[in-house]
Every structure is written in C-alpha cells, then in structure tokens.
PDB file of N, CA and C in Angstrom:
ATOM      1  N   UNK A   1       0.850  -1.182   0.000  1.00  0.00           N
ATOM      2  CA  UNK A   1       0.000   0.000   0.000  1.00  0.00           C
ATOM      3  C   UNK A   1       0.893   1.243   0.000  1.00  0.00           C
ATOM      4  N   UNK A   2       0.609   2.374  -1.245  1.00  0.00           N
ATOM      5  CA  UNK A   2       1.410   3.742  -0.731  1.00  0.00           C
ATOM      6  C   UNK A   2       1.161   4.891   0.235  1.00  0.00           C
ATOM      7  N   UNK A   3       1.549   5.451   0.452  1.00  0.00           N
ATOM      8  CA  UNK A   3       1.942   5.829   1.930  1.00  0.00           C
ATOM      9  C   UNK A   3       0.512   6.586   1.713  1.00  0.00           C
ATOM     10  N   UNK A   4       0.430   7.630   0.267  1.00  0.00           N
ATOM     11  CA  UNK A   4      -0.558   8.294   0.553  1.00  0.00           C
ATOM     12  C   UNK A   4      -1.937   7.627   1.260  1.00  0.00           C
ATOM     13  N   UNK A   5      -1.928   6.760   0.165  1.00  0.00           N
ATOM     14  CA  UNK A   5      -3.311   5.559   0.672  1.00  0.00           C
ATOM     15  C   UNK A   5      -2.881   5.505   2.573  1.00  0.00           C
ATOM     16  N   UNK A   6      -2.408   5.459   3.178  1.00  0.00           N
ATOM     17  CA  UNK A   6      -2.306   4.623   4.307  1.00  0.00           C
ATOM     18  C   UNK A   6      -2.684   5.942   4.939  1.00  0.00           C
ATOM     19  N   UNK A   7      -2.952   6.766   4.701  1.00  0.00           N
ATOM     20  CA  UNK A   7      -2.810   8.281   5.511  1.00  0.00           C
ATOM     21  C   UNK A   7      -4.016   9.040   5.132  1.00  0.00           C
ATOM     22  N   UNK A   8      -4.668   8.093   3.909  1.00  0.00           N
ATOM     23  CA  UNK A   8      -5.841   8.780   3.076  1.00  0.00           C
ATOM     24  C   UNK A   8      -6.328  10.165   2.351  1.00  0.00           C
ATOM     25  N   UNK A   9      -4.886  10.615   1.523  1.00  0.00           N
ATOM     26  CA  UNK A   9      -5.279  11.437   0.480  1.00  0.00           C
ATOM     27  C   UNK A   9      -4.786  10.815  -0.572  1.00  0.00           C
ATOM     28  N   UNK A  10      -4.647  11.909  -1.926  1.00  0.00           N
ATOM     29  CA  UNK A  10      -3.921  11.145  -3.307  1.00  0.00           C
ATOM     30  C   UNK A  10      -2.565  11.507  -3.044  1.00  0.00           C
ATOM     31  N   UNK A  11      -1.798  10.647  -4.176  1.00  0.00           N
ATOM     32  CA  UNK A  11      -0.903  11.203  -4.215  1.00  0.00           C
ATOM     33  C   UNK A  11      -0.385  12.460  -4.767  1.00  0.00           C
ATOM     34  N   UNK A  12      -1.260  13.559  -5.529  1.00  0.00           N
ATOM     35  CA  UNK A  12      -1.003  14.305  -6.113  1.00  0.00           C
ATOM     36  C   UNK A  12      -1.215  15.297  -4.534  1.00  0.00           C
ATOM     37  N   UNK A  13      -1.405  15.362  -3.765  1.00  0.00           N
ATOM     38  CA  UNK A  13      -1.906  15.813  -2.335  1.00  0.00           C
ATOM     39  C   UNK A  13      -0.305  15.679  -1.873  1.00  0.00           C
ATOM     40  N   UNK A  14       0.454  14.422  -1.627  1.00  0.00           N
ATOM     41  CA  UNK A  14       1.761  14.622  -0.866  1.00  0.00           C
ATOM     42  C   UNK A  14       2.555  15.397  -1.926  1.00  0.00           C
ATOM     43  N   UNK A  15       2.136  15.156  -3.319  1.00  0.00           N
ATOM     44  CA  UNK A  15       3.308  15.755  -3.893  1.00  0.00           C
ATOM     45  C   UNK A  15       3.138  17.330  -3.654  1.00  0.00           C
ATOM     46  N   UNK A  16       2.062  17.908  -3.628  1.00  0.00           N
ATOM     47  CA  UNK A  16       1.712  19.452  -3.392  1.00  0.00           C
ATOM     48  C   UNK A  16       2.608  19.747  -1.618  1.00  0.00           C
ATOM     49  N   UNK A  17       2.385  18.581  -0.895  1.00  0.00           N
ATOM     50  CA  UNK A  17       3.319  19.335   0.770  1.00  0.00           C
ATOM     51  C   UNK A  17       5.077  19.409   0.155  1.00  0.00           C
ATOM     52  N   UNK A  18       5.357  18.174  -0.744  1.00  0.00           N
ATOM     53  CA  UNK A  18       6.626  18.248  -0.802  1.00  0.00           C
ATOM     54  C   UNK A  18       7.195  19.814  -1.872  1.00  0.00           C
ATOM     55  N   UNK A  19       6.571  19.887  -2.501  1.00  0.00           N
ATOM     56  CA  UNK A  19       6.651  21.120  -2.874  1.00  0.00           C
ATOM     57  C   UNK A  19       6.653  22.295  -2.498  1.00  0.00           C
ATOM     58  N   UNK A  20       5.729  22.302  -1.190  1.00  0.00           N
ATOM     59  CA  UNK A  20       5.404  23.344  -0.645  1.00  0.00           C
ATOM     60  C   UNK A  20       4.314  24.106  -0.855  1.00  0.00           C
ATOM     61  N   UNK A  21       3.839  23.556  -1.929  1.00  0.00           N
ATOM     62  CA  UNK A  21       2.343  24.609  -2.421  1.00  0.00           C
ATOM     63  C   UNK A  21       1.284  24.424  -1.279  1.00  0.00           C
ATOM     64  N   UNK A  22       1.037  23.395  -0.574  1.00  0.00           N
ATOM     65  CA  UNK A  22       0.075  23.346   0.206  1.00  0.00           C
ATOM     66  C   UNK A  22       1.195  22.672   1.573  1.00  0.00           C
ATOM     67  N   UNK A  23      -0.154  22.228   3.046  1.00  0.00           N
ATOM     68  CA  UNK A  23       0.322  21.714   3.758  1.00  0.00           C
ATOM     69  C   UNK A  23      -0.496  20.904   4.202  1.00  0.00           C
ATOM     70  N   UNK A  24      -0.582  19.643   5.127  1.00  0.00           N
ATOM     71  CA  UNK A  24      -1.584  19.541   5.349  1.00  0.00           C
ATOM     72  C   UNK A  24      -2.025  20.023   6.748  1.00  0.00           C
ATOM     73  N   UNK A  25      -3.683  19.817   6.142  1.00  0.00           N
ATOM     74  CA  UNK A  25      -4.526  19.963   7.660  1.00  0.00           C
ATOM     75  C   UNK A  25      -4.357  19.389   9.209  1.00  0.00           C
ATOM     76  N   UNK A  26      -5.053  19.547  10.166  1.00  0.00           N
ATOM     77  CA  UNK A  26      -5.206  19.058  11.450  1.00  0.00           C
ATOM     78  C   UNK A  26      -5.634  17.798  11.134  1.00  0.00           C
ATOM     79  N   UNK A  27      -6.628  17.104  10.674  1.00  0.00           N
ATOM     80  CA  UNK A  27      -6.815  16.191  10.422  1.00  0.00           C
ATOM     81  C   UNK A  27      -5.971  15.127   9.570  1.00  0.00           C
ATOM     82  N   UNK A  28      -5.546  15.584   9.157  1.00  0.00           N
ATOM     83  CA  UNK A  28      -4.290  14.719   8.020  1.00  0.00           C
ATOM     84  C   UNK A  28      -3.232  14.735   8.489  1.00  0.00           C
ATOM     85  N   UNK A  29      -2.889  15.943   9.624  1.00  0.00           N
ATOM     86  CA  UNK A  29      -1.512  15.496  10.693  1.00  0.00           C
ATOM     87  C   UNK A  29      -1.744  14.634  11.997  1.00  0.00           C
ATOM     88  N   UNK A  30      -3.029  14.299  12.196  1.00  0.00           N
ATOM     89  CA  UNK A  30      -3.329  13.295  13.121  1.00  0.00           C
ATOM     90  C   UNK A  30      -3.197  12.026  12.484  1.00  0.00           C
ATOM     91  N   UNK A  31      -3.385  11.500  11.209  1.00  0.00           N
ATOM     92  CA  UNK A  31      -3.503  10.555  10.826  1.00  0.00           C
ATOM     93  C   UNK A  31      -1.818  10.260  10.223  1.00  0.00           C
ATOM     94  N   UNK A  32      -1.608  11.095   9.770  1.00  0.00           N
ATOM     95  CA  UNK A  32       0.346  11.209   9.700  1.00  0.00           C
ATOM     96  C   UNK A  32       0.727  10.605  11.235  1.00  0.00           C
ATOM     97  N   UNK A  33       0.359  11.458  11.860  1.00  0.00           N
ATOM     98  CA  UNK A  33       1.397  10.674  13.592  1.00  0.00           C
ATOM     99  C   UNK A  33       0.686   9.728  13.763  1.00  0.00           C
ATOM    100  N   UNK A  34      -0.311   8.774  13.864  1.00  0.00           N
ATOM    101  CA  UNK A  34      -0.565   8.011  13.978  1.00  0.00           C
ATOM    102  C   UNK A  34       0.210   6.743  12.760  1.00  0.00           C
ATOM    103  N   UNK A  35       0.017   7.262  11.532  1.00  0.00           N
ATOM    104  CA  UNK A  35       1.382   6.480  10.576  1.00  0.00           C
ATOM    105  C   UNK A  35       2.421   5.963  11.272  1.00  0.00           C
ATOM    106  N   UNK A  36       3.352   7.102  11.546  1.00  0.00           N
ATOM    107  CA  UNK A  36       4.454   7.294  12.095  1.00  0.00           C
ATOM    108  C   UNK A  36       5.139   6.465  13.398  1.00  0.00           C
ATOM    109  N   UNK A  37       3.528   6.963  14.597  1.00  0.00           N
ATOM    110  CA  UNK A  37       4.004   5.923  15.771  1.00  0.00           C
ATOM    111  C   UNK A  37       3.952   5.022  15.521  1.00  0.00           C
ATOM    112  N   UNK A  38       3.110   3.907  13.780  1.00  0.00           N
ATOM    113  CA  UNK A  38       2.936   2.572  14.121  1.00  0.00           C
ATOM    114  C   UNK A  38       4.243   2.065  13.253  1.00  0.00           C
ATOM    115  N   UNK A  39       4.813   3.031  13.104  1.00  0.00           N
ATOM    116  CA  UNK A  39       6.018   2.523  12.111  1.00  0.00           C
ATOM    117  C   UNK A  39       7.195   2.869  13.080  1.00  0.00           C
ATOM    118  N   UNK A  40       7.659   3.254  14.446  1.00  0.00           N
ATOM    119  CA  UNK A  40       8.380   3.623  15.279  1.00  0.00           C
ATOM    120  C   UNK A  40       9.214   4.623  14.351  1.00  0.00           C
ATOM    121  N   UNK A  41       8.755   5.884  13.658  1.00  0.00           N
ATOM    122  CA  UNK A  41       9.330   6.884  12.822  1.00  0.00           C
ATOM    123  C   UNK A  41       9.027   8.095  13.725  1.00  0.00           C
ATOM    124  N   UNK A  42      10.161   8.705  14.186  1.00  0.00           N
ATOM    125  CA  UNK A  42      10.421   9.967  14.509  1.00  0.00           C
ATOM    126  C   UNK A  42       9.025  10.812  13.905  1.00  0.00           C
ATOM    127  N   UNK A  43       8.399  11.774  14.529  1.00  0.00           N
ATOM    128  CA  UNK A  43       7.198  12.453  14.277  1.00  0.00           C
ATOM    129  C   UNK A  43       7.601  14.076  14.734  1.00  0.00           C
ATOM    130  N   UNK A  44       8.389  14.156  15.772  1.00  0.00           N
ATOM    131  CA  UNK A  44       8.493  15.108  16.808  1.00  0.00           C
ATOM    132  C   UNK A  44       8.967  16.449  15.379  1.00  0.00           C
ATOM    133  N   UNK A  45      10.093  16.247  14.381  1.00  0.00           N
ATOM    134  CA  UNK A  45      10.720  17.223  13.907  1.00  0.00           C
ATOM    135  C   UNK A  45       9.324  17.678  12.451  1.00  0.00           C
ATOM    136  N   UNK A  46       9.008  16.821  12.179  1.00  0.00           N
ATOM    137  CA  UNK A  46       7.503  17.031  11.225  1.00  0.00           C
ATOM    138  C   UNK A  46       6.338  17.746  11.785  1.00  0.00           C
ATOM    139  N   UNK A  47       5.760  17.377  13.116  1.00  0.00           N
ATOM    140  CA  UNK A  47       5.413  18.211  13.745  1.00  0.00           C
ATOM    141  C   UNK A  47       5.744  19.808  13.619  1.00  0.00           C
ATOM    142  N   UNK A  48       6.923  19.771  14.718  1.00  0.00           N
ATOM    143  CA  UNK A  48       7.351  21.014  14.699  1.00  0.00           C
ATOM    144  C   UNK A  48       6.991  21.835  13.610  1.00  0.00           C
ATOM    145  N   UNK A  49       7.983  21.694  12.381  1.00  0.00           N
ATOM    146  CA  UNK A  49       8.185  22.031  10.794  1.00  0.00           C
ATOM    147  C   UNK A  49       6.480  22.660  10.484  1.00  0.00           C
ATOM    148  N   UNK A  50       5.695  21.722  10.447  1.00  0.00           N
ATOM    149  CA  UNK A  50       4.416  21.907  10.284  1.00  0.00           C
ATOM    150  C   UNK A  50       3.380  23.323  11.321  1.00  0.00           C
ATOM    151  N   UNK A  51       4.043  22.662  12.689  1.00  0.00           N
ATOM    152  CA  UNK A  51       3.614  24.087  13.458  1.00  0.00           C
ATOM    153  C   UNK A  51       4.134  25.938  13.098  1.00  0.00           C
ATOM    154  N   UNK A  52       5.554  25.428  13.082  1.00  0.00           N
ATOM    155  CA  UNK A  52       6.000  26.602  12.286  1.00  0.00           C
ATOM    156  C   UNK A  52       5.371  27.283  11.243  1.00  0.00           C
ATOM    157  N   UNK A  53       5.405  26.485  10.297  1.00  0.00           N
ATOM    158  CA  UNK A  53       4.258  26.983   9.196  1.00  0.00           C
ATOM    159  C   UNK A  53       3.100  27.905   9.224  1.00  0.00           C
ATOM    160  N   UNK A  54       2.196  26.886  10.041  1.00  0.00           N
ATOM    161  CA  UNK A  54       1.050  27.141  10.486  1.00  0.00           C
ATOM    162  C   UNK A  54       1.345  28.650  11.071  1.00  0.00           C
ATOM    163  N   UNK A  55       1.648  28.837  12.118  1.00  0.00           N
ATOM    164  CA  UNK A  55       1.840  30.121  12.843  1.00  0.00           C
ATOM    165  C   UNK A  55       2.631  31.067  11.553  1.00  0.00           C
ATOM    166  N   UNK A  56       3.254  30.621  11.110  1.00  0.00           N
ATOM    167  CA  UNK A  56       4.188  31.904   9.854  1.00  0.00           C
ATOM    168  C   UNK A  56       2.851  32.357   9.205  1.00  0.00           C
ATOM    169  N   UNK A  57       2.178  31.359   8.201  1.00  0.00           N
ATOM    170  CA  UNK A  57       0.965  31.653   7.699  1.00  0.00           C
ATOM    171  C   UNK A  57      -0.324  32.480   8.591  1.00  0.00           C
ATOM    172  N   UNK A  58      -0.249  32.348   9.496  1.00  0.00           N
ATOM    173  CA  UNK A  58      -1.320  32.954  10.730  1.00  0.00           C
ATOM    174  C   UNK A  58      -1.102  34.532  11.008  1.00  0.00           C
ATOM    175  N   UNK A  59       0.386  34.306  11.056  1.00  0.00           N
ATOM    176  CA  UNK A  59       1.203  36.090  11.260  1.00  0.00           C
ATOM    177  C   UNK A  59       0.891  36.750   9.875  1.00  0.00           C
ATOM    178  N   UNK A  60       1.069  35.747   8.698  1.00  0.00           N
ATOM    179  CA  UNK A  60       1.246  36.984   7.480  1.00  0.00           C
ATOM    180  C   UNK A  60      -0.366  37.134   7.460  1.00  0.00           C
ATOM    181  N   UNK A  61      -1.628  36.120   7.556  1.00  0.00           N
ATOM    182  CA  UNK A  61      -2.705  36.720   7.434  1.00  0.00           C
ATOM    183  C   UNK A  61      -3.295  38.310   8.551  1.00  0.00           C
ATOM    184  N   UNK A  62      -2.858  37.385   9.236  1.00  0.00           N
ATOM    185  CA  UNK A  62      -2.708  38.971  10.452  1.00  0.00           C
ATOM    186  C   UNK A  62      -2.252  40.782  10.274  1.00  0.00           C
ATOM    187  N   UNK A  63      -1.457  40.220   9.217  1.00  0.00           N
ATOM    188  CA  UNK A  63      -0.711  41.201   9.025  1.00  0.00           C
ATOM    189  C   UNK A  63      -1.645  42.088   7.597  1.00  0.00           C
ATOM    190  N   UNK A  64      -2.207  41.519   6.721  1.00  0.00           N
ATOM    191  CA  UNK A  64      -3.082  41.529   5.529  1.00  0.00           C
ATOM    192  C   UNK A  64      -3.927  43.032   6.093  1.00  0.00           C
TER     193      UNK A  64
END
C-alpha cells in the first residue's frame, strides 16, 4: 500500500506538501502521527516544521 493511501489522500496531495504549495490539515496530521508511531518513525521534527508553518501563515494573514 502507498503511503498516501495509508494516511488517506492522493498522491497528487503529498506531492503538493513536498513542494510546498500546500500543507496539510489538522486532520491529516493526526492521521500522519498516527502512521508514524505505528512505524516507530520519529514524528516530533515534522510536527514542529508543520507548526512553524502554520503560525508563519497565521502572522502573514494577520498582518493583511
């Protein structure tokens, strides 16, 4: 099974985070760490990365 499938979007969906055009949601980073813990894969620095984001994007709308 590919990863997207296991996490439940397409793959044209991971290829848009690896790019950067999008990120994903709250819901799609719950189902990512849940991936992750069942695969004993580090989560903690993806997290982060992702929170960062989130808040950068939050400041520039703020700022609008």
């Amino acid at each position: 099974m590919e990863f997207a499938e296991r996490i439940g979007v397409s793959f044209s969906t991971v290829n848009r985070w690896e790019t950067g055009k999008m990120s994903p949601n709250v819901s799609t980073m719950k189902r990512l760490k849940a991936y992750c813990e069942a695969l004993n894969i580090e989560f903690g620095n993806v997290e982060d990365a992702w929170l960062a984001k989130a808040t950068n994007q939050a400041n520039k709308e703020e700022d609008k």
